[in-house]
PDB file of N, CA and C in Angstrom:
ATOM      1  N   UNK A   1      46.197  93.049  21.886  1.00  0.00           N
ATOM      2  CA  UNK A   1      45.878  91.998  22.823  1.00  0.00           C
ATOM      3  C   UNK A   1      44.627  92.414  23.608  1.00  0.00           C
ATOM      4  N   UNK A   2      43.931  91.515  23.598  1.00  0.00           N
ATOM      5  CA  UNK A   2      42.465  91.552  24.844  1.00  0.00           C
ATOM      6  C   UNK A   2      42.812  91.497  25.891  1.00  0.00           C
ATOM      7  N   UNK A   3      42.527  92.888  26.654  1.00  0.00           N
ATOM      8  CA  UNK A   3      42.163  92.364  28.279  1.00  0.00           C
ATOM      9  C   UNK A   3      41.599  91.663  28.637  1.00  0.00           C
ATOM     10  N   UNK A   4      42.130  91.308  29.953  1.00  0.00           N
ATOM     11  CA  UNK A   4      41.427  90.516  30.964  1.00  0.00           C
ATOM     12  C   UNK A   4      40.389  91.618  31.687  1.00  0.00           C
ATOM     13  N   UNK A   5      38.873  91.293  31.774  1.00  0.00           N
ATOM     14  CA  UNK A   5      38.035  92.913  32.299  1.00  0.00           C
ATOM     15  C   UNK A   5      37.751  91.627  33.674  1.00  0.00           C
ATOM     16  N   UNK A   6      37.793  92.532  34.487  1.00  0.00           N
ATOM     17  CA  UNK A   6      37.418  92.151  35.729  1.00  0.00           C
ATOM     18  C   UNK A   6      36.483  92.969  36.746  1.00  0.00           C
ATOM     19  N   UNK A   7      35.881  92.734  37.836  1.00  0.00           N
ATOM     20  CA  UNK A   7      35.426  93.901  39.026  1.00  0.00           C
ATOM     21  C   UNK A   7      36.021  94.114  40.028  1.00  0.00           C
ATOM     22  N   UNK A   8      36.275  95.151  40.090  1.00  0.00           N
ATOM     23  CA  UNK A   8      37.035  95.611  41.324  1.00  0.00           C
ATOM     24  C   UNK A   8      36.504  95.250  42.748  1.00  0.00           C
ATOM     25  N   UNK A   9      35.050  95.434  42.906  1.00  0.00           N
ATOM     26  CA  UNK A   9      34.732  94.869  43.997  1.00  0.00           C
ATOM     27  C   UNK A   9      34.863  93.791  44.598  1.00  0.00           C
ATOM     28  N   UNK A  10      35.563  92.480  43.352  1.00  0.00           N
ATOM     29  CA  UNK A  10      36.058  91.494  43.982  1.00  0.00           C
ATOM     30  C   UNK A  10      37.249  91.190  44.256  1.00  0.00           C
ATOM     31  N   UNK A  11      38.160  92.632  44.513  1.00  0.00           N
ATOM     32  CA  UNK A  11      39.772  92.312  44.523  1.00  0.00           C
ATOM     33  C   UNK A  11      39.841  93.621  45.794  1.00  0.00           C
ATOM     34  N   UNK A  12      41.221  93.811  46.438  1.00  0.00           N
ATOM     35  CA  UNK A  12      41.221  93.919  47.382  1.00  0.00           C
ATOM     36  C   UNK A  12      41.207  95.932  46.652  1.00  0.00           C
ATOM     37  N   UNK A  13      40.591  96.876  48.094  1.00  0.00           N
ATOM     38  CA  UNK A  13      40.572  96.481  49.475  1.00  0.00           C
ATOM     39  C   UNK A  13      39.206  96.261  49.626  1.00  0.00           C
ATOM     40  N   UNK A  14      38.395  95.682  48.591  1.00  0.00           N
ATOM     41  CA  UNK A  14      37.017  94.990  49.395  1.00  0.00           C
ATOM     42  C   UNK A  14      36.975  93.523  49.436  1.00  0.00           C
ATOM     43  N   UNK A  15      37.950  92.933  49.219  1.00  0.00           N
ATOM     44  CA  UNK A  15      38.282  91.390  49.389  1.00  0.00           C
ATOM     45  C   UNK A  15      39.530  91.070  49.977  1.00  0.00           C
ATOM     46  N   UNK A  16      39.587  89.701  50.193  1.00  0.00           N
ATOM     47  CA  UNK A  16      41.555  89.882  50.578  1.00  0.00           C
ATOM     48  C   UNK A  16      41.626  89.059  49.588  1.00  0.00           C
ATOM     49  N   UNK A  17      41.598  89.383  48.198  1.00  0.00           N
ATOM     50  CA  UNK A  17      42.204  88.907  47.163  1.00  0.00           C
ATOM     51  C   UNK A  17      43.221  89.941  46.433  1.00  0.00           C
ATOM     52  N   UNK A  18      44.139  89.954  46.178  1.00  0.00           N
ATOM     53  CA  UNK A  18      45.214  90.797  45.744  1.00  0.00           C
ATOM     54  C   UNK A  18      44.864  91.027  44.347  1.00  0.00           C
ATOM     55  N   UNK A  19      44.806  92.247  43.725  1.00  0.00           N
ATOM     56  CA  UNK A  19      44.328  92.728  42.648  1.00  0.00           C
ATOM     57  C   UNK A  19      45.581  92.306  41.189  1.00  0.00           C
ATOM     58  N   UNK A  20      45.597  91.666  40.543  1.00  0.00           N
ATOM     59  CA  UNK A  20      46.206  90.889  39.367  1.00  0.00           C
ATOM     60  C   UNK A  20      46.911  91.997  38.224  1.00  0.00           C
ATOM     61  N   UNK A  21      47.998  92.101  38.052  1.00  0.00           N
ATOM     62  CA  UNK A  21      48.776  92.965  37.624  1.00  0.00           C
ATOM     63  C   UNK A  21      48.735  92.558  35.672  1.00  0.00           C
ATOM     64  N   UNK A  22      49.426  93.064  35.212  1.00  0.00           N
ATOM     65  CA  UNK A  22      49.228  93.077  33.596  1.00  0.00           C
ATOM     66  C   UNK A  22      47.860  93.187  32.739  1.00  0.00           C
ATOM     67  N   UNK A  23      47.865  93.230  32.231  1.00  0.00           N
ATOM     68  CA  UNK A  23      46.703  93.419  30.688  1.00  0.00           C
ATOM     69  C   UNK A  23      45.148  93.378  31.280  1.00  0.00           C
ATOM     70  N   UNK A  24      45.011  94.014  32.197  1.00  0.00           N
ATOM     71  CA  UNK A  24      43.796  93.896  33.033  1.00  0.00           C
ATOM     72  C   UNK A  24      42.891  94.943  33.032  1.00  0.00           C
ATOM     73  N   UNK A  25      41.561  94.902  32.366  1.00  0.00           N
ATOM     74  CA  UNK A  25      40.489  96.267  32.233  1.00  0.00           C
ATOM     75  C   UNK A  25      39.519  96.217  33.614  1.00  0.00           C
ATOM     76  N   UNK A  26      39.106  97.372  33.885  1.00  0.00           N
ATOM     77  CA  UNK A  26      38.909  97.238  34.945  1.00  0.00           C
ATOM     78  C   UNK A  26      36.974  97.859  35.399  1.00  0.00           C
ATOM     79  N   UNK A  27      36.019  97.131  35.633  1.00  0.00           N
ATOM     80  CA  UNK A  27      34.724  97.534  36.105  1.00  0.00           C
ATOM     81  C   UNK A  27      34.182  97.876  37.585  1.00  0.00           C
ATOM     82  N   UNK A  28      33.946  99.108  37.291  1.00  0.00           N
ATOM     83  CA  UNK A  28      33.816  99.797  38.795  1.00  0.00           C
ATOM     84  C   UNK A  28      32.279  99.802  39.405  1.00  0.00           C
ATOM     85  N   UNK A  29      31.407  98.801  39.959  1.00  0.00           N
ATOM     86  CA  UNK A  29      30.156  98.789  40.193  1.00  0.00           C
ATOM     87  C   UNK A  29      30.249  99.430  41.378  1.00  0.00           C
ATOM     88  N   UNK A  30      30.749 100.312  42.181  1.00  0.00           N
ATOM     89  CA  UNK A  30      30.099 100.705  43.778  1.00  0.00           C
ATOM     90  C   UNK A  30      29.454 101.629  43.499  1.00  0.00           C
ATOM     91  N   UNK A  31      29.586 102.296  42.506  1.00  0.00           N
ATOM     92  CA  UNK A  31      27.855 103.245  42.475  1.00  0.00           C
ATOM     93  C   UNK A  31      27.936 103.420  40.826  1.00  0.00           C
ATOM     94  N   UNK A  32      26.077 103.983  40.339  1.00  0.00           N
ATOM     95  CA  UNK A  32      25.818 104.482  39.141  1.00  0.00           C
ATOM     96  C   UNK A  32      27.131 104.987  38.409  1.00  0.00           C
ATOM     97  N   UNK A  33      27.485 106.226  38.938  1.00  0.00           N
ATOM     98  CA  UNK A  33      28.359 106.699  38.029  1.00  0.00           C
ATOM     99  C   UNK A  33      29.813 105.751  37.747  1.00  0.00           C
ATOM    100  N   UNK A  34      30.348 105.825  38.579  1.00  0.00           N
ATOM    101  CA  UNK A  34      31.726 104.978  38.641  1.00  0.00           C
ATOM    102  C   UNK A  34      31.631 103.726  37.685  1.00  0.00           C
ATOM    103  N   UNK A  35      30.044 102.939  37.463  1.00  0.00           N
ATOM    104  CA  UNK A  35      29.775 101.748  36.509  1.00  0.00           C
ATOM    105  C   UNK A  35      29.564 102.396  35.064  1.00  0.00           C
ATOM    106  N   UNK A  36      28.978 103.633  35.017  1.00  0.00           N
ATOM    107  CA  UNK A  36      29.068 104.196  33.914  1.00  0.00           C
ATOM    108  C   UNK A  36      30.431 104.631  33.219  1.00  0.00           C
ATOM    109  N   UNK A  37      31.335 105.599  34.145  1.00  0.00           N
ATOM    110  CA  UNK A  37      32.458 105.956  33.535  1.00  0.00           C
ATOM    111  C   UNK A  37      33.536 104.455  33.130  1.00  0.00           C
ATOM    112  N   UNK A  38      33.214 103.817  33.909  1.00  0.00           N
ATOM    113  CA  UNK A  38      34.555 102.486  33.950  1.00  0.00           C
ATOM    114  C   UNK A  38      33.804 101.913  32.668  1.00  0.00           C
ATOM    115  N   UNK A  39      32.650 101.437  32.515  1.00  0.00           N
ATOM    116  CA  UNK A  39      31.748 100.720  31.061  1.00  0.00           C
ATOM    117  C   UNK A  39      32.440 102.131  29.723  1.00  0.00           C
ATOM    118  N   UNK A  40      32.253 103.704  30.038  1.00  0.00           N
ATOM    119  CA  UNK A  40      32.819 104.236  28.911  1.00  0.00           C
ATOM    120  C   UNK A  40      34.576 104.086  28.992  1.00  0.00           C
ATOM    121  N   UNK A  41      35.278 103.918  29.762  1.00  0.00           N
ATOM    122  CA  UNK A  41      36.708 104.197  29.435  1.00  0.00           C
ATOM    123  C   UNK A  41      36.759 102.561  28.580  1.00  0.00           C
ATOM    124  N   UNK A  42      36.184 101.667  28.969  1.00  0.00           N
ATOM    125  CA  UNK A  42      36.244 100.579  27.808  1.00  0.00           C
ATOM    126  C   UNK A  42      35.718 100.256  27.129  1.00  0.00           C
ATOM    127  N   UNK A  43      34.819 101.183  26.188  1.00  0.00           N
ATOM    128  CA  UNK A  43      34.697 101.669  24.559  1.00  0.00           C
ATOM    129  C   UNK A  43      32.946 100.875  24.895  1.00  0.00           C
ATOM    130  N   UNK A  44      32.797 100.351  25.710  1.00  0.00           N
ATOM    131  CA  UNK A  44      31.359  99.691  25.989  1.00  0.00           C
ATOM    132  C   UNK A  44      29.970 100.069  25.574  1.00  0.00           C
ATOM    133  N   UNK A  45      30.245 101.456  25.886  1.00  0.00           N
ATOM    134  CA  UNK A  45      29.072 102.406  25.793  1.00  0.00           C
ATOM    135  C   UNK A  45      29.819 103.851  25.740  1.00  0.00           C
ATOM    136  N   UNK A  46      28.992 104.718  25.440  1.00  0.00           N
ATOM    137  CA  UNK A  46      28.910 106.052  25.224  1.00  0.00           C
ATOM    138  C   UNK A  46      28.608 106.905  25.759  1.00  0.00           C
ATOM    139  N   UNK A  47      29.160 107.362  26.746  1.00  0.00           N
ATOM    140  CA  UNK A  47      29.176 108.661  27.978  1.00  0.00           C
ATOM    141  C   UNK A  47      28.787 109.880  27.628  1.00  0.00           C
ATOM    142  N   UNK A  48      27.040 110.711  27.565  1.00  0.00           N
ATOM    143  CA  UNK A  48      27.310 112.011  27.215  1.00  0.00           C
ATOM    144  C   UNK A  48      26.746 112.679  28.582  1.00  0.00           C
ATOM    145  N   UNK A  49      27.399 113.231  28.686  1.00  0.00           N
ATOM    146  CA  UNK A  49      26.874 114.581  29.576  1.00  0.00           C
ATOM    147  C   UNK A  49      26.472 115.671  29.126  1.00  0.00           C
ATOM    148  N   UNK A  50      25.093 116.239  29.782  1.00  0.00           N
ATOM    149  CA  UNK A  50      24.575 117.079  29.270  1.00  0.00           C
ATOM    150  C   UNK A  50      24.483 118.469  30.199  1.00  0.00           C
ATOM    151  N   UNK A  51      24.148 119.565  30.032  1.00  0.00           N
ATOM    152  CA  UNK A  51      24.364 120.677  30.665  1.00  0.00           C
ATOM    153  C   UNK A  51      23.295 120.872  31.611  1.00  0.00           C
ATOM    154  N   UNK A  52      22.764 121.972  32.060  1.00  0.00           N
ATOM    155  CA  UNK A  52      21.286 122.324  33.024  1.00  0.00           C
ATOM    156  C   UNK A  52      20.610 122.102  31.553  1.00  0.00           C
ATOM    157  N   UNK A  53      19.442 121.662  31.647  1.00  0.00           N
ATOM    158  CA  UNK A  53      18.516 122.046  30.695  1.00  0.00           C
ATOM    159  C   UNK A  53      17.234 122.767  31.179  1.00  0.00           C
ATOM    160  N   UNK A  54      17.276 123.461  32.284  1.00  0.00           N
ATOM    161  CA  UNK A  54      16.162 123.777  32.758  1.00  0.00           C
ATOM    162  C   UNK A  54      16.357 125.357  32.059  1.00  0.00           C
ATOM    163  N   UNK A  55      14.717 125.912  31.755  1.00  0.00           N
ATOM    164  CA  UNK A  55      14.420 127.265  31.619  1.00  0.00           C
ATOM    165  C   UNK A  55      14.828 128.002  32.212  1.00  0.00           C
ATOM    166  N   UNK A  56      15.363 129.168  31.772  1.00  0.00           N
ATOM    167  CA  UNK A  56      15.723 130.498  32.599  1.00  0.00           C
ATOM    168  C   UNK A  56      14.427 131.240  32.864  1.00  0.00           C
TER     169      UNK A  56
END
């Protein structure tokens, strides 16, 4: 079954809308990362992290 993907920023506690229970994916825009990890936990895109790359 397909989720329902929604944003969190429009459900509570940054709205007084009560956040919707069952089959619900979930997009986290309050900053860079949090939109990145929430876009990879739903197969969207591809999360790599990379190490220091700077010269010793």
């Amino acid at each position: 079954m397909v989720p329902l993907v929604l944003v969190t920023s429009l459900f509570a506690p940054y709205s007084d809308r009560d956040q919707p229970v069952g089959n619900v994916a979930w997009i986290g825009p309050t900053d860079d990362v949090t939109m990145l990890e929430s876009l990879h936990g739903l197969g969207v895109i591809e999360l790599l992290e990379h190490g220091d790359l700077a010269a010793v």
